[in-house]
C-alpha atoms as a PDB file:
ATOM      1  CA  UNK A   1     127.636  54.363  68.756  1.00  0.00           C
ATOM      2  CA  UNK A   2     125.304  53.849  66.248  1.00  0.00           C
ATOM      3  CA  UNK A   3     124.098  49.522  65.989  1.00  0.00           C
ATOM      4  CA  UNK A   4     122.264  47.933  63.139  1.00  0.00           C
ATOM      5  CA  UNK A   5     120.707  45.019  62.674  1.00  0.00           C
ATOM      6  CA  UNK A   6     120.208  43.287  59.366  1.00  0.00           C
ATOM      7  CA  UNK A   7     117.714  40.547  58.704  1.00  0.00           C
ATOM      8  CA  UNK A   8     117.709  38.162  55.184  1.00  0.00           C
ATOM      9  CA  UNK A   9     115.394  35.575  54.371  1.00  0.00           C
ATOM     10  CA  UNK A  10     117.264  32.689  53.118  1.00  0.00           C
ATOM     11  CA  UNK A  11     115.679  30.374  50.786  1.00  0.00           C
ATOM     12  CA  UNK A  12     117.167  26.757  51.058  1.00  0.00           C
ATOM     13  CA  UNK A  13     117.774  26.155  47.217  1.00  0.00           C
ATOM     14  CA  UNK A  14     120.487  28.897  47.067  1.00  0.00           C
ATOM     15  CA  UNK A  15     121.583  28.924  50.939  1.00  0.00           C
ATOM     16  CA  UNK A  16     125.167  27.829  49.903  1.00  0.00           C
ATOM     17  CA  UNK A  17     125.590  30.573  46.943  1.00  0.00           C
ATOM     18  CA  UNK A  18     123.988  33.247  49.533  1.00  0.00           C
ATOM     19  CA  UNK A  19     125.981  32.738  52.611  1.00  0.00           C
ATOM     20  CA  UNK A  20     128.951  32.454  49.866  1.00  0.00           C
ATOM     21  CA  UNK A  21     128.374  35.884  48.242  1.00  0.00           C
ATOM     22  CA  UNK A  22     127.750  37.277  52.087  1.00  0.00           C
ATOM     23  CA  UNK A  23     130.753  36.492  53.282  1.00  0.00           C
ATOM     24  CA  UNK A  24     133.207  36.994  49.775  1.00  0.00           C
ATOM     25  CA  UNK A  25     131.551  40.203  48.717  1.00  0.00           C
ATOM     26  CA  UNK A  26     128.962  42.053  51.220  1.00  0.00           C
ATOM     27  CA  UNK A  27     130.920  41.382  54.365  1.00  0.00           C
ATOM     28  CA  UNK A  28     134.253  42.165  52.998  1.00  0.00           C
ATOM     29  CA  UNK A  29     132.838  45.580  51.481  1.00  0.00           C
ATOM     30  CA  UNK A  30     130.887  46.742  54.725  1.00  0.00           C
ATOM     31  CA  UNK A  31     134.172  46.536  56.987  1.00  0.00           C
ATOM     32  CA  UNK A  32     136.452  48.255  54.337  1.00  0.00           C
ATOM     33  CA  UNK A  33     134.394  50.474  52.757  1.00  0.00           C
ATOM     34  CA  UNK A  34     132.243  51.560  55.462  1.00  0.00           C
ATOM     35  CA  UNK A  35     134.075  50.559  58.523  1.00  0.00           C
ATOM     36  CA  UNK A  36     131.360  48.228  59.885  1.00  0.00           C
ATOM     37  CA  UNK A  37     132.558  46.040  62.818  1.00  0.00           C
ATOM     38  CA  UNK A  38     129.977  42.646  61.944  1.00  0.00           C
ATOM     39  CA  UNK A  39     130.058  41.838  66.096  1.00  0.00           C
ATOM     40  CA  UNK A  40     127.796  38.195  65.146  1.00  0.00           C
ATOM     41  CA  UNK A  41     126.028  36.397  62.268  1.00  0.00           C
ATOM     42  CA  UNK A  42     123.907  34.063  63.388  1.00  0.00           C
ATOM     43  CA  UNK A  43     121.093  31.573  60.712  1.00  0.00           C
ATOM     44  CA  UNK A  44     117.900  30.407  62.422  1.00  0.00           C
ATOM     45  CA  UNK A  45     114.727  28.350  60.781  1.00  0.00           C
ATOM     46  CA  UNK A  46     111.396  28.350  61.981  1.00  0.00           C
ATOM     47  CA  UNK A  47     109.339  25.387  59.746  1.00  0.00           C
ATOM     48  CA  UNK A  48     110.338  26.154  56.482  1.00  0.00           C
ATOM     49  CA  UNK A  49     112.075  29.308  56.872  1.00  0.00           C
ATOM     50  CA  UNK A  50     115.276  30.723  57.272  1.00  0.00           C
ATOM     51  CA  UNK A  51     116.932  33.626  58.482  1.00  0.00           C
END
């Protein structure tokens, strides 16, 4: 079993329109497309950043 782990920088003026697009688009693609199984998505900030 091959596991990856993807990390994004979110910037808080377009947090809404990224986690949006994530979920409507670039989830939906990896599972059909390339038969990902996303096991956890998970946002954490430290200060003024996101991930």
């Amino acid at each position: 079993m091959i596991q990856q782990l993807r990390i994004y920088e979110i910037f808080e003026k377009n947090k809404a329109a990224f986690h949006a697009r994530f979920r409507d688009h670039a989830a939906r693609i990896m599972r059909t497309r390339y038969g990902f199984q996303i096991v956890a998505m998970w946002e954490t900030k430290s200060g003024d950043r996101s991930w």
